[in-house]
PDB file of N, CA and C in Angstrom:
ATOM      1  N   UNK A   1       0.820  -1.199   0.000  1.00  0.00           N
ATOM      2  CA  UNK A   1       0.000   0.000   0.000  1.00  0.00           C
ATOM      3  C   UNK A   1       0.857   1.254   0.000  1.00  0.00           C
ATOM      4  N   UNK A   2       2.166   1.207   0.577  1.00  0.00           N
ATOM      5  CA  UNK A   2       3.122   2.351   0.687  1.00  0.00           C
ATOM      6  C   UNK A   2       3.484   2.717  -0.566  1.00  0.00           C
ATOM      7  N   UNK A   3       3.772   1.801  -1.417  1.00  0.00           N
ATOM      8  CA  UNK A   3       4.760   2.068  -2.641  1.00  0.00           C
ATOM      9  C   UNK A   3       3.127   2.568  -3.806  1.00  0.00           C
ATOM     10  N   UNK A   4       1.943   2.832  -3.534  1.00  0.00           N
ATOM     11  CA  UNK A   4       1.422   3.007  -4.259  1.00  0.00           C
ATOM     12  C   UNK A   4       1.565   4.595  -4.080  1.00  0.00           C
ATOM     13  N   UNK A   5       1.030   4.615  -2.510  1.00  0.00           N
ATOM     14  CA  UNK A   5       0.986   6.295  -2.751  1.00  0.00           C
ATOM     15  C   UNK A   5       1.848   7.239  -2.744  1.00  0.00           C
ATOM     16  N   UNK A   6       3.734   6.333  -2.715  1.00  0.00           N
ATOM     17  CA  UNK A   6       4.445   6.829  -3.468  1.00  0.00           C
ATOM     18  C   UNK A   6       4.472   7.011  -4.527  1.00  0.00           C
ATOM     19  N   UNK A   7       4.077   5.792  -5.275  1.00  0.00           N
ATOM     20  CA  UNK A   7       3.471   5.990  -6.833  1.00  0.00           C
ATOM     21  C   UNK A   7       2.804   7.229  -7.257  1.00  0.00           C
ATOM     22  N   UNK A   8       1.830   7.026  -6.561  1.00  0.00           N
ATOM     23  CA  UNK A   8       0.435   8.339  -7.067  1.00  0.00           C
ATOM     24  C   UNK A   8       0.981   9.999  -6.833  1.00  0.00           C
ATOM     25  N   UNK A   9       2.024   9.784  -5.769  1.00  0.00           N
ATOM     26  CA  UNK A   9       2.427  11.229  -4.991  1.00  0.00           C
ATOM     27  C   UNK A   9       3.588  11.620  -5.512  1.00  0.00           C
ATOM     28  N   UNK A  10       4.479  10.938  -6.136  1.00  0.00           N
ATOM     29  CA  UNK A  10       5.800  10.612  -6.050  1.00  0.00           C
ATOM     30  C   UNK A  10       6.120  11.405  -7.342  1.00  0.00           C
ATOM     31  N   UNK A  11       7.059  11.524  -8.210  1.00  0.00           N
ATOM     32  CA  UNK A  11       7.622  11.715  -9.000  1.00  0.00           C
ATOM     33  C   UNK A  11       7.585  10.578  -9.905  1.00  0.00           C
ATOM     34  N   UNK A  12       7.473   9.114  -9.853  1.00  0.00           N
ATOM     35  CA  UNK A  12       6.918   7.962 -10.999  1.00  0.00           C
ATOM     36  C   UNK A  12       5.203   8.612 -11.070  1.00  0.00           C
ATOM     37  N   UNK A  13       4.680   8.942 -10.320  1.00  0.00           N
ATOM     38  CA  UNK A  13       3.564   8.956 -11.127  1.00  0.00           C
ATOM     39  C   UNK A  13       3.265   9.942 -11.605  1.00  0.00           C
ATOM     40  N   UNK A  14       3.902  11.796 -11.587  1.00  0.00           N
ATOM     41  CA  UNK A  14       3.946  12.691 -12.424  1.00  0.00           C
ATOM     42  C   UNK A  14       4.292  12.527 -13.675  1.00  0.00           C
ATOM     43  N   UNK A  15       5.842  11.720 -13.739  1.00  0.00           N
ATOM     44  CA  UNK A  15       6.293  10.780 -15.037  1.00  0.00           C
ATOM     45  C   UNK A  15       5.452  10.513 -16.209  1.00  0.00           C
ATOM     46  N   UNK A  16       4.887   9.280 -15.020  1.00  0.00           N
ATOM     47  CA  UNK A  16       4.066   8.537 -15.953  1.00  0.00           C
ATOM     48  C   UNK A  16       2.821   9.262 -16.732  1.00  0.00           C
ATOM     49  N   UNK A  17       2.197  10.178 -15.641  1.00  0.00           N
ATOM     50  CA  UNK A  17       1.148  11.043 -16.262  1.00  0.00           C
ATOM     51  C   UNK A  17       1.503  12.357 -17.110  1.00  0.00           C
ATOM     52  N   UNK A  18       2.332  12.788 -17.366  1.00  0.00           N
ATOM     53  CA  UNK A  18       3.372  13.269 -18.626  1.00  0.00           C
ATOM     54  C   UNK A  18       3.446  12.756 -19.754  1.00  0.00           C
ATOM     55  N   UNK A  19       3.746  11.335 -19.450  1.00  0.00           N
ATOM     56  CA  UNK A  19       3.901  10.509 -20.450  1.00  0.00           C
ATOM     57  C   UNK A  19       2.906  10.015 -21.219  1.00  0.00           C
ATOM     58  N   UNK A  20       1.527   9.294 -20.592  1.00  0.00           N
ATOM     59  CA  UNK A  20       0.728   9.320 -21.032  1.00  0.00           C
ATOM     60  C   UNK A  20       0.081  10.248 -21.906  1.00  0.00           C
ATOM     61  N   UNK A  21      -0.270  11.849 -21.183  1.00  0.00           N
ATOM     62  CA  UNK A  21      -0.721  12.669 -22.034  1.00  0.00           C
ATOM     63  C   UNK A  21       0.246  13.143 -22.979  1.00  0.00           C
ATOM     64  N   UNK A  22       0.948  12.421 -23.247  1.00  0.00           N
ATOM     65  CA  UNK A  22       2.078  13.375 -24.546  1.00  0.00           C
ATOM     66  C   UNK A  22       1.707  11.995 -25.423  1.00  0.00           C
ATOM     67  N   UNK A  23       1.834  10.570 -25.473  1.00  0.00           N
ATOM     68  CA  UNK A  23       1.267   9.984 -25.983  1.00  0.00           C
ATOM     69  C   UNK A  23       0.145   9.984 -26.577  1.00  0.00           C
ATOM     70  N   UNK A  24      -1.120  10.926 -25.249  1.00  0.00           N
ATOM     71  CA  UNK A  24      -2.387  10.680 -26.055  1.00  0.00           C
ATOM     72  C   UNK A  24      -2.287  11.861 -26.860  1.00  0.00           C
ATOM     73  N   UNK A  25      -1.775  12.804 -26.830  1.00  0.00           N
ATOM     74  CA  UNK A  25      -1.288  13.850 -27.898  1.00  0.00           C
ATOM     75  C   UNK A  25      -1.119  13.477 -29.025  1.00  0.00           C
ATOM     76  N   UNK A  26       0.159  12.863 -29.173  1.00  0.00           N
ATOM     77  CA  UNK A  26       0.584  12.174 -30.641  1.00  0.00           C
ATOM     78  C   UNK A  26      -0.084  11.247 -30.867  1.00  0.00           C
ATOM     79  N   UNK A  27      -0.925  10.020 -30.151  1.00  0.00           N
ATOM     80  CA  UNK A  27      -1.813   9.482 -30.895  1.00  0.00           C
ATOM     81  C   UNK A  27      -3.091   9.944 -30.992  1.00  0.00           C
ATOM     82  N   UNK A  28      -3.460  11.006 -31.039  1.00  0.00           N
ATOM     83  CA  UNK A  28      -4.998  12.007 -30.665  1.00  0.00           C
ATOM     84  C   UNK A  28      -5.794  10.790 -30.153  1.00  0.00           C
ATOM     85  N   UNK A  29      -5.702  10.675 -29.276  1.00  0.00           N
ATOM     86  CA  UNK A  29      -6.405   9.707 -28.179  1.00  0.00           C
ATOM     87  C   UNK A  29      -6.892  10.862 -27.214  1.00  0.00           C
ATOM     88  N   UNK A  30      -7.963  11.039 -27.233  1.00  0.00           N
ATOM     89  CA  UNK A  30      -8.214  12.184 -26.243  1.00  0.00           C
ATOM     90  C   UNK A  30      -8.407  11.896 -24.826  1.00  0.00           C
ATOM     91  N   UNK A  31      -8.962  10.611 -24.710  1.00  0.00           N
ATOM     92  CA  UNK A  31      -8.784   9.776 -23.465  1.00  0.00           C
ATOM     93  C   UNK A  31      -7.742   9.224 -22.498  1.00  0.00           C
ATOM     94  N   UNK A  32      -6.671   9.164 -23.456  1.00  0.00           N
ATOM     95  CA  UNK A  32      -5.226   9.011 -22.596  1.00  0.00           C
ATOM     96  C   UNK A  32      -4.815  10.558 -21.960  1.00  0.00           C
ATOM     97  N   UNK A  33      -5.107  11.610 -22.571  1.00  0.00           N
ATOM     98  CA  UNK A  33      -4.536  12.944 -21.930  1.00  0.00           C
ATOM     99  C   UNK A  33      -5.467  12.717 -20.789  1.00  0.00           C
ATOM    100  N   UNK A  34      -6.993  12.374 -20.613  1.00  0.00           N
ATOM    101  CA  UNK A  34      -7.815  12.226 -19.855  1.00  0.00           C
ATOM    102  C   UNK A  34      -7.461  11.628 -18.552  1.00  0.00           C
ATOM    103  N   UNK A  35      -6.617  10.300 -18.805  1.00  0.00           N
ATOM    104  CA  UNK A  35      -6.302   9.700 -17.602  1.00  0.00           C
ATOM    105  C   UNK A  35      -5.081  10.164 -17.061  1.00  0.00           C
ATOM    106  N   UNK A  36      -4.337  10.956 -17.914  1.00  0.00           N
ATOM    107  CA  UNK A  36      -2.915  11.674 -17.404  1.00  0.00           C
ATOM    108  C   UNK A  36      -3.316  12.926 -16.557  1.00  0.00           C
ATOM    109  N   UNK A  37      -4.291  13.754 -17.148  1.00  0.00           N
ATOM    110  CA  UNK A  37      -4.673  14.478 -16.324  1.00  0.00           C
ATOM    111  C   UNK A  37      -5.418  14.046 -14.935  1.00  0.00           C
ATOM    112  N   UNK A  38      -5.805  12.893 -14.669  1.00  0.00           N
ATOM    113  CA  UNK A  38      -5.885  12.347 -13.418  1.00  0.00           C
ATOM    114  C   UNK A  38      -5.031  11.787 -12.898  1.00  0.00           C
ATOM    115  N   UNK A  39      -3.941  11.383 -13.301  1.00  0.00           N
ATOM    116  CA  UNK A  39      -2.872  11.135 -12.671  1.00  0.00           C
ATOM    117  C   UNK A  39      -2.235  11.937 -11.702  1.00  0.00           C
ATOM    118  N   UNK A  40      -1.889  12.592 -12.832  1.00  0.00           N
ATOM    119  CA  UNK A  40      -1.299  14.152 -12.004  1.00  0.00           C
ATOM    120  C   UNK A  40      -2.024  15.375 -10.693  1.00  0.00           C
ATOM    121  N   UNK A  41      -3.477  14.697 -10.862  1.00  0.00           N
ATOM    122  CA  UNK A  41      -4.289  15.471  -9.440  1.00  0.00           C
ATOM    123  C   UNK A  41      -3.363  15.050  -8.286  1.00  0.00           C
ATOM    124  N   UNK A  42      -2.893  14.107  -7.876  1.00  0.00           N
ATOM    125  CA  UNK A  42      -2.417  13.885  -6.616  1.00  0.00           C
ATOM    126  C   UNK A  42      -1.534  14.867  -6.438  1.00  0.00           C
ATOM    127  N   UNK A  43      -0.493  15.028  -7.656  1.00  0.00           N
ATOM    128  CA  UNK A  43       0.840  15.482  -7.625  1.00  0.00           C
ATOM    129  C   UNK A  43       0.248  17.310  -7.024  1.00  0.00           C
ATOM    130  N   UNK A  44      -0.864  17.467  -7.922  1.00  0.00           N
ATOM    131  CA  UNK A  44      -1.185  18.846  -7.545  1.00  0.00           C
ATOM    132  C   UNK A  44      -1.800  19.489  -6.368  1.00  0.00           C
ATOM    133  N   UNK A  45      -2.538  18.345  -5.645  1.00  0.00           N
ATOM    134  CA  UNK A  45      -3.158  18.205  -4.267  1.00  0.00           C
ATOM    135  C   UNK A  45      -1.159  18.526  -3.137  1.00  0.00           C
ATOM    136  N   UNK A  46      -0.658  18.001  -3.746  1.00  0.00           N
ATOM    137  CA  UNK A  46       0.912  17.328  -3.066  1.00  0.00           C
ATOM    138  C   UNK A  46       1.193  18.884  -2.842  1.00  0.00           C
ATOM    139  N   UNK A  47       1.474  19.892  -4.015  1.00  0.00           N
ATOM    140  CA  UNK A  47       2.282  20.869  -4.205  1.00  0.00           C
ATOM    141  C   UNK A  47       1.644  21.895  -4.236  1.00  0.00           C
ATOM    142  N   UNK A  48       0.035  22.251  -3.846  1.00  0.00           N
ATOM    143  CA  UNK A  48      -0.878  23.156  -3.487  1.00  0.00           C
ATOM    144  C   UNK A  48      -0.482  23.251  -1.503  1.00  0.00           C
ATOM    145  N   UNK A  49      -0.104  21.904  -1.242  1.00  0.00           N
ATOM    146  CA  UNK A  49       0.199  22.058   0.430  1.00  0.00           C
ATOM    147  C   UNK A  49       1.542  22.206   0.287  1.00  0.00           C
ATOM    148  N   UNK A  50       2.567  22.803  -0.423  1.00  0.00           N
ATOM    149  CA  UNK A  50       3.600  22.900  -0.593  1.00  0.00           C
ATOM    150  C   UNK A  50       4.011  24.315   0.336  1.00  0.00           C
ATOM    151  N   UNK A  51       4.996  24.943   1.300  1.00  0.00           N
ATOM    152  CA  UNK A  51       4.855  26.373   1.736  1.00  0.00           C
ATOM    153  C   UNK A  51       5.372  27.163   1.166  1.00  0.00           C
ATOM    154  N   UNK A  52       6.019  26.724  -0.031  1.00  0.00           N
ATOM    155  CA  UNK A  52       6.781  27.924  -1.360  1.00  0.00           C
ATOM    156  C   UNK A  52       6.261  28.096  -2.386  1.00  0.00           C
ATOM    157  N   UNK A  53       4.815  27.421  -2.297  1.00  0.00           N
ATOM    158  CA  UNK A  53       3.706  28.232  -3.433  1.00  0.00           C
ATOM    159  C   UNK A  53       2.423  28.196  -2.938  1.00  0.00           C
ATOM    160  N   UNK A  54       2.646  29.525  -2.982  1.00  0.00           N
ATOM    161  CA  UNK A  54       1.360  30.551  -2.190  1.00  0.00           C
ATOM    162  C   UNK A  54       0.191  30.220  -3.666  1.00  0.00           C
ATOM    163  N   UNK A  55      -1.116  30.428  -2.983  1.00  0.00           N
ATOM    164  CA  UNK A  55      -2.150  30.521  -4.224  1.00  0.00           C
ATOM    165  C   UNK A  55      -2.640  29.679  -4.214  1.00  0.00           C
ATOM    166  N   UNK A  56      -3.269  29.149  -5.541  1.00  0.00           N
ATOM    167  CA  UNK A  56      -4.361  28.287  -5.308  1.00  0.00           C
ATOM    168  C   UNK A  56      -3.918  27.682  -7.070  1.00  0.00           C
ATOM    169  N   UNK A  57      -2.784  28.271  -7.821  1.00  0.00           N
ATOM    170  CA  UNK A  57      -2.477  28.391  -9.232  1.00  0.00           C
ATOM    171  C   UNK A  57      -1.941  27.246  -9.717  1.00  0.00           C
ATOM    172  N   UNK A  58      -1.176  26.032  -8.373  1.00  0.00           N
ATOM    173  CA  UNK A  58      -0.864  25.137  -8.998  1.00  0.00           C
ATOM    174  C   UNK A  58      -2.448  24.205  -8.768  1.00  0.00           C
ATOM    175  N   UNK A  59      -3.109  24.094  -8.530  1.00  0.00           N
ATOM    176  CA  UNK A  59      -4.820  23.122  -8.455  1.00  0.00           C
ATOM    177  C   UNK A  59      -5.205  23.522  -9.924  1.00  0.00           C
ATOM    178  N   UNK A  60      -5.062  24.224 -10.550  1.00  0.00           N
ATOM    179  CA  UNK A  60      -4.983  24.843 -11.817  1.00  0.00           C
ATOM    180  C   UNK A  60      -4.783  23.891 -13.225  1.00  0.00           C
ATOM    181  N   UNK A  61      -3.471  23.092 -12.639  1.00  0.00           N
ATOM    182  CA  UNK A  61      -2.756  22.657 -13.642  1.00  0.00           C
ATOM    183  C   UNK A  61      -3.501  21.226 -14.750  1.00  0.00           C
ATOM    184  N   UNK A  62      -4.231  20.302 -13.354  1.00  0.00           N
ATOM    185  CA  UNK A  62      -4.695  19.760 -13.975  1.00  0.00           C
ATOM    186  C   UNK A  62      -5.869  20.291 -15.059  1.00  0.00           C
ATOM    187  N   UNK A  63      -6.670  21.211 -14.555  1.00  0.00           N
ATOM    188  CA  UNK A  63      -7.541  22.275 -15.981  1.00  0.00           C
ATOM    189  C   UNK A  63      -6.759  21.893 -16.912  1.00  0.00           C
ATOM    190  N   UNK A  64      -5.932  22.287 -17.076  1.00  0.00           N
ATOM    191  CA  UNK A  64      -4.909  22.489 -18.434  1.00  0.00           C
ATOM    192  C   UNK A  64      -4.953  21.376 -18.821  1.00  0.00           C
ATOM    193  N   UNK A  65      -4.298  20.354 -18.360  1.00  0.00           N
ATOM    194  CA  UNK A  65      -4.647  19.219 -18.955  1.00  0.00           C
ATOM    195  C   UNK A  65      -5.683  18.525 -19.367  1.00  0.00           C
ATOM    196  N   UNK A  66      -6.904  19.270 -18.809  1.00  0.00           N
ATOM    197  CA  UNK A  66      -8.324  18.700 -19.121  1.00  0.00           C
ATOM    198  C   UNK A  66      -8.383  19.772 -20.630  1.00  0.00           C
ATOM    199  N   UNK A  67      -8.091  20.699 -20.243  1.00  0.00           N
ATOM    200  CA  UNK A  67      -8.338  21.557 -21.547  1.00  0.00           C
ATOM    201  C   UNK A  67      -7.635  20.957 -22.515  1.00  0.00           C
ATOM    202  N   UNK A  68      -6.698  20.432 -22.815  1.00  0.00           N
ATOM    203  CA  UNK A  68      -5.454  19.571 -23.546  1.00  0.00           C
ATOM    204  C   UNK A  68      -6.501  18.910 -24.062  1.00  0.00           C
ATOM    205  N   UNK A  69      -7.343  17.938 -23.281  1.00  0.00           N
ATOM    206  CA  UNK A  69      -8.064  16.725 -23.508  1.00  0.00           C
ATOM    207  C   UNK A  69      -9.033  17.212 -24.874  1.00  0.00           C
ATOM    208  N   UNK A  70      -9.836  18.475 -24.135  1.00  0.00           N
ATOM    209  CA  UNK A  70     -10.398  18.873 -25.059  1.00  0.00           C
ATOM    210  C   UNK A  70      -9.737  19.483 -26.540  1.00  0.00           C
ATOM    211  N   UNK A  71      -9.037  20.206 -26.673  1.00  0.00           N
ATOM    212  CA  UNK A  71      -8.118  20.516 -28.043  1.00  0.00           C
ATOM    213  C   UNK A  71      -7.647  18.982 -28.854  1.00  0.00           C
ATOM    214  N   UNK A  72      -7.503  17.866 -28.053  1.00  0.00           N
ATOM    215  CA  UNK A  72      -7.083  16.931 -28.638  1.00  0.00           C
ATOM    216  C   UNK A  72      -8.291  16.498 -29.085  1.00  0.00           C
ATOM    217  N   UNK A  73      -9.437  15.976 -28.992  1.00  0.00           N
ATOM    218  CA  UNK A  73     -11.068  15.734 -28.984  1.00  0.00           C
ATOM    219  C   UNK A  73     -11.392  17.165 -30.342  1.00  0.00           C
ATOM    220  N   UNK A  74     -10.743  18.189 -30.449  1.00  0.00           N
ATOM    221  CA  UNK A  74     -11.137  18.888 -31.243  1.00  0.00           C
ATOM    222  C   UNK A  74     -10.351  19.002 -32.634  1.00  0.00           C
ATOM    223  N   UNK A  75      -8.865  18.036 -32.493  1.00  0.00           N
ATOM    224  CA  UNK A  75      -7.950  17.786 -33.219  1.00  0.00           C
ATOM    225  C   UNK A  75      -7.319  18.966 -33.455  1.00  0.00           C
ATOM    226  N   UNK A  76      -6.706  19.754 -32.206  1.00  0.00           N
ATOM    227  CA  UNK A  76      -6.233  20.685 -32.588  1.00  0.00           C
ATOM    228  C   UNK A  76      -4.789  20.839 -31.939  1.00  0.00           C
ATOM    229  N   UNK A  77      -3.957  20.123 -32.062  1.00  0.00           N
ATOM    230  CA  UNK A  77      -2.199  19.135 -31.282  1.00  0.00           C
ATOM    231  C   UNK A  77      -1.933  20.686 -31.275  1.00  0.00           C
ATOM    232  N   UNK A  78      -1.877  21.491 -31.798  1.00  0.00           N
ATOM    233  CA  UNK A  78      -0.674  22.501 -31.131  1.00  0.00           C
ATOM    234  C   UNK A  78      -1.400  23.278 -30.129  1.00  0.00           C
ATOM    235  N   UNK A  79      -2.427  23.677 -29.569  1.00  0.00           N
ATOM    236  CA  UNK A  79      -3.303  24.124 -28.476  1.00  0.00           C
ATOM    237  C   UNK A  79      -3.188  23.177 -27.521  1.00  0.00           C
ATOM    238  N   UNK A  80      -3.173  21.714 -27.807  1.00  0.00           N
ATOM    239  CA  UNK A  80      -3.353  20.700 -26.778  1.00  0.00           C
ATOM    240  C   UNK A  80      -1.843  20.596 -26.275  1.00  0.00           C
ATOM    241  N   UNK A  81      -0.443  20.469 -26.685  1.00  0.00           N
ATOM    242  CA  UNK A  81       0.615  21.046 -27.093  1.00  0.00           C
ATOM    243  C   UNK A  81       1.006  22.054 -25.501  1.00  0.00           C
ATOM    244  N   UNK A  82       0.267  23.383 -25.801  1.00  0.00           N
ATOM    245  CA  UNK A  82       0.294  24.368 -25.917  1.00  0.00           C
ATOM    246  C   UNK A  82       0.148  24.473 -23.817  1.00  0.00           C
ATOM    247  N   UNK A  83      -1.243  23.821 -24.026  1.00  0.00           N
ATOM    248  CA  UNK A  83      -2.114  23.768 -22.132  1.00  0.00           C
ATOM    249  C   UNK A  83      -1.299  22.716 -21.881  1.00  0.00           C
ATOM    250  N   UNK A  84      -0.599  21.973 -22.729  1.00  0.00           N
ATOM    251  CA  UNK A  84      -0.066  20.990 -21.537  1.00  0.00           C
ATOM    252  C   UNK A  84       1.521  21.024 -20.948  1.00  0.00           C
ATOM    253  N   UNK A  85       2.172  22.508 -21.321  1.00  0.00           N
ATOM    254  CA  UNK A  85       3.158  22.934 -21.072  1.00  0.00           C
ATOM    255  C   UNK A  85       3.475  23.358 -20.027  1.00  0.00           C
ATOM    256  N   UNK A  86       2.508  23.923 -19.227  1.00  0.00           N
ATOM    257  CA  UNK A  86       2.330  24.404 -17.968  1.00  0.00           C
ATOM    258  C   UNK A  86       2.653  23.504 -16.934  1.00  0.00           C
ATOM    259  N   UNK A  87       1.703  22.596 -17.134  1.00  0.00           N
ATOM    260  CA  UNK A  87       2.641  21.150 -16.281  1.00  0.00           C
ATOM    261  C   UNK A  87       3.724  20.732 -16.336  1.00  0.00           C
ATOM    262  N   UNK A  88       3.878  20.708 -17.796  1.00  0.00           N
ATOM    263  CA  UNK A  88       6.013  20.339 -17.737  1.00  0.00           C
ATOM    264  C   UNK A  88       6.651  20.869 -17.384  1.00  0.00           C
ATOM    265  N   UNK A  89       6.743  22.666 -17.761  1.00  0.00           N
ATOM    266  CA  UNK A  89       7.079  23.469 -17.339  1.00  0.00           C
ATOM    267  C   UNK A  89       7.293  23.807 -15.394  1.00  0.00           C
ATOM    268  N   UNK A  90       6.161  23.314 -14.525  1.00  0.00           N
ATOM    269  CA  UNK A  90       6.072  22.732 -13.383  1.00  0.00           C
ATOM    270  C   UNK A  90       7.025  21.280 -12.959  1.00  0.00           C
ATOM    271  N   UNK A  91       6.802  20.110 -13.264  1.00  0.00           N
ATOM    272  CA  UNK A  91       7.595  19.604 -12.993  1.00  0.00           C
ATOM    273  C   UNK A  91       8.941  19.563 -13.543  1.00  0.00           C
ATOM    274  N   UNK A  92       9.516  20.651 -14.178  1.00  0.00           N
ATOM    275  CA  UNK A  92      10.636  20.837 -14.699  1.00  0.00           C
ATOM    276  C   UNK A  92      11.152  21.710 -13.601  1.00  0.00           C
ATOM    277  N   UNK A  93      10.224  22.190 -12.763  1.00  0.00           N
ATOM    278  CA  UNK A  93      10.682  23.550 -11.427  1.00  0.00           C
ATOM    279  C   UNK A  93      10.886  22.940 -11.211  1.00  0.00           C
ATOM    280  N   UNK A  94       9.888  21.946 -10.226  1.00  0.00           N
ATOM    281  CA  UNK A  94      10.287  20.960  -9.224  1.00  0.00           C
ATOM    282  C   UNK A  94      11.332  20.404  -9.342  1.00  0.00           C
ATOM    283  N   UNK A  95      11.815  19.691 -10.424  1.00  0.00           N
ATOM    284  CA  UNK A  95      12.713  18.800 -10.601  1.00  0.00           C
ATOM    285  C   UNK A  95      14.151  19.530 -10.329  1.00  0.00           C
ATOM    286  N   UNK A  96      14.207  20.914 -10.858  1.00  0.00           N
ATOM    287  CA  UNK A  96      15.299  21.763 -10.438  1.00  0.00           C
ATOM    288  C   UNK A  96      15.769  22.067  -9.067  1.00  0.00           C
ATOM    289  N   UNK A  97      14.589  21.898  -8.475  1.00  0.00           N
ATOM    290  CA  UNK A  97      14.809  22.797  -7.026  1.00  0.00           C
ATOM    291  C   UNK A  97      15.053  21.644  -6.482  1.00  0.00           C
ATOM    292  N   UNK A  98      14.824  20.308  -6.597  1.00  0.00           N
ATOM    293  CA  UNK A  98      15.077  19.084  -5.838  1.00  0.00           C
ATOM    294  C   UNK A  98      16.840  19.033  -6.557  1.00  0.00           C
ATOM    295  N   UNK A  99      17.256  18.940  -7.273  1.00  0.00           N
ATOM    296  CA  UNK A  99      18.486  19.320  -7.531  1.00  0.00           C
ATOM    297  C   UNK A  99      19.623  20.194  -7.465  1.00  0.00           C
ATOM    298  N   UNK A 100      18.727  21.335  -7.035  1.00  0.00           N
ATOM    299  CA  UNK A 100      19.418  22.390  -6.960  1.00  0.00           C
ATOM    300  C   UNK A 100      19.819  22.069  -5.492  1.00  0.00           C
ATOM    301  N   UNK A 101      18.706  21.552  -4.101  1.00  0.00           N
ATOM    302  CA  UNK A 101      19.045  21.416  -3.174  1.00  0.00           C
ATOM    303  C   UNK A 101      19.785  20.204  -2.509  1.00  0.00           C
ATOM    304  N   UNK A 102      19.994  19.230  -3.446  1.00  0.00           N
ATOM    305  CA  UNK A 102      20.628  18.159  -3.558  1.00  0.00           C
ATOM    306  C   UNK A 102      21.880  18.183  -3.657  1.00  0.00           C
ATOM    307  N   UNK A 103      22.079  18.624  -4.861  1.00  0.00           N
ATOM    308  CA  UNK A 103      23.477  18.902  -5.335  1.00  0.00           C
ATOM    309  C   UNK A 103      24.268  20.087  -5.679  1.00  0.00           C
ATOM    310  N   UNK A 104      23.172  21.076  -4.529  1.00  0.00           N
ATOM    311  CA  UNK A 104      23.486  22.645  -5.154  1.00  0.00           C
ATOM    312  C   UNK A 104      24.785  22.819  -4.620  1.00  0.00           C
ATOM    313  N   UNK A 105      24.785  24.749  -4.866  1.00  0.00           N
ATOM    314  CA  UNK A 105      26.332  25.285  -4.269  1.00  0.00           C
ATOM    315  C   UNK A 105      26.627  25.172  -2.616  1.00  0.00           C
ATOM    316  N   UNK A 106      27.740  24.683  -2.255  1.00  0.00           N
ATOM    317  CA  UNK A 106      28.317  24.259  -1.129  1.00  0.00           C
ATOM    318  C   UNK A 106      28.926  25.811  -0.945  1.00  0.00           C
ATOM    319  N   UNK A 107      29.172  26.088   0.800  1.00  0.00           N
ATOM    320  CA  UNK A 107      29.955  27.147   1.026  1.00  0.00           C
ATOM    321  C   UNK A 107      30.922  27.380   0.989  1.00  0.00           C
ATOM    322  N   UNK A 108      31.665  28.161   0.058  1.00  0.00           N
ATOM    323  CA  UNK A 108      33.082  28.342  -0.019  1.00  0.00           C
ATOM    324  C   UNK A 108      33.987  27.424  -1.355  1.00  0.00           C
ATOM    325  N   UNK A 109      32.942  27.003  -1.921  1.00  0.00           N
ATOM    326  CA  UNK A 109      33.283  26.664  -3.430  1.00  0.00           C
ATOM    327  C   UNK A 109      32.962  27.477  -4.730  1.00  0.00           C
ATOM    328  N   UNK A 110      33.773  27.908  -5.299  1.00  0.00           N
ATOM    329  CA  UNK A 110      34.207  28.993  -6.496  1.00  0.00           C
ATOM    330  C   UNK A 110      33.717  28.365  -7.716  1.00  0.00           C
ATOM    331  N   UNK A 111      32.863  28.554  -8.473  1.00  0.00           N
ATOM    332  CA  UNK A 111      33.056  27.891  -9.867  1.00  0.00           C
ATOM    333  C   UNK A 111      33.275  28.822 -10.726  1.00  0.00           C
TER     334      UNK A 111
END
């Protein structure tokens, strides 16, 4: 039961729900962006209780991806494209700042 709602919470299941909706993109499957955009609710529930983002803007994100759903359903890939950037663009922060604090600058090292 642990390793799921690491799954669902985690960084494999933002992944995966990325992945999916970029799939259902290129195969205009409008239903796969559908289930990617439910994927990714957890992740956004996760990082709405986050204390370095104020607002209410990341609960948002999945919209976008629902809107995606719809542009893809309307056959229109560069709009669908377009809303579903916002999310990558998001876990592309995240992914930085978990790196940045991982492996960031140490005190008293020059680069």
């Amino acid at each position: 039961m642990d390793i799921l709602i690491v799954f669902l919470f985690g960084f494999p299941g933002v992944f995966l729900s990325l992945l999916v909706s970029a799939v259902g993109i290129l195969k205009d499957q409008y239903w796969l962006v559908l289930i990617g955009a439910f994927l990714f609710m957890p992740f956004t529930y996760y990082l709405n209780g986050s204390p370095g983002l104020h607002g209410g803007f990341v609960i948002l994100l999945p919209l976008f991806q629902l809107g995606s759903t719809l542009a893809v359903y309307k056959k229109k890939r560069t709009l669908a494209w377009l809303l579903l950037a916002p999310s990558i663009l998001m876990v592309l922060w995240v992914v930085g700042v978990v790196l940045v604090y991982s492996f960031g600058i140490k005190e008293g090292v020059v680069y």
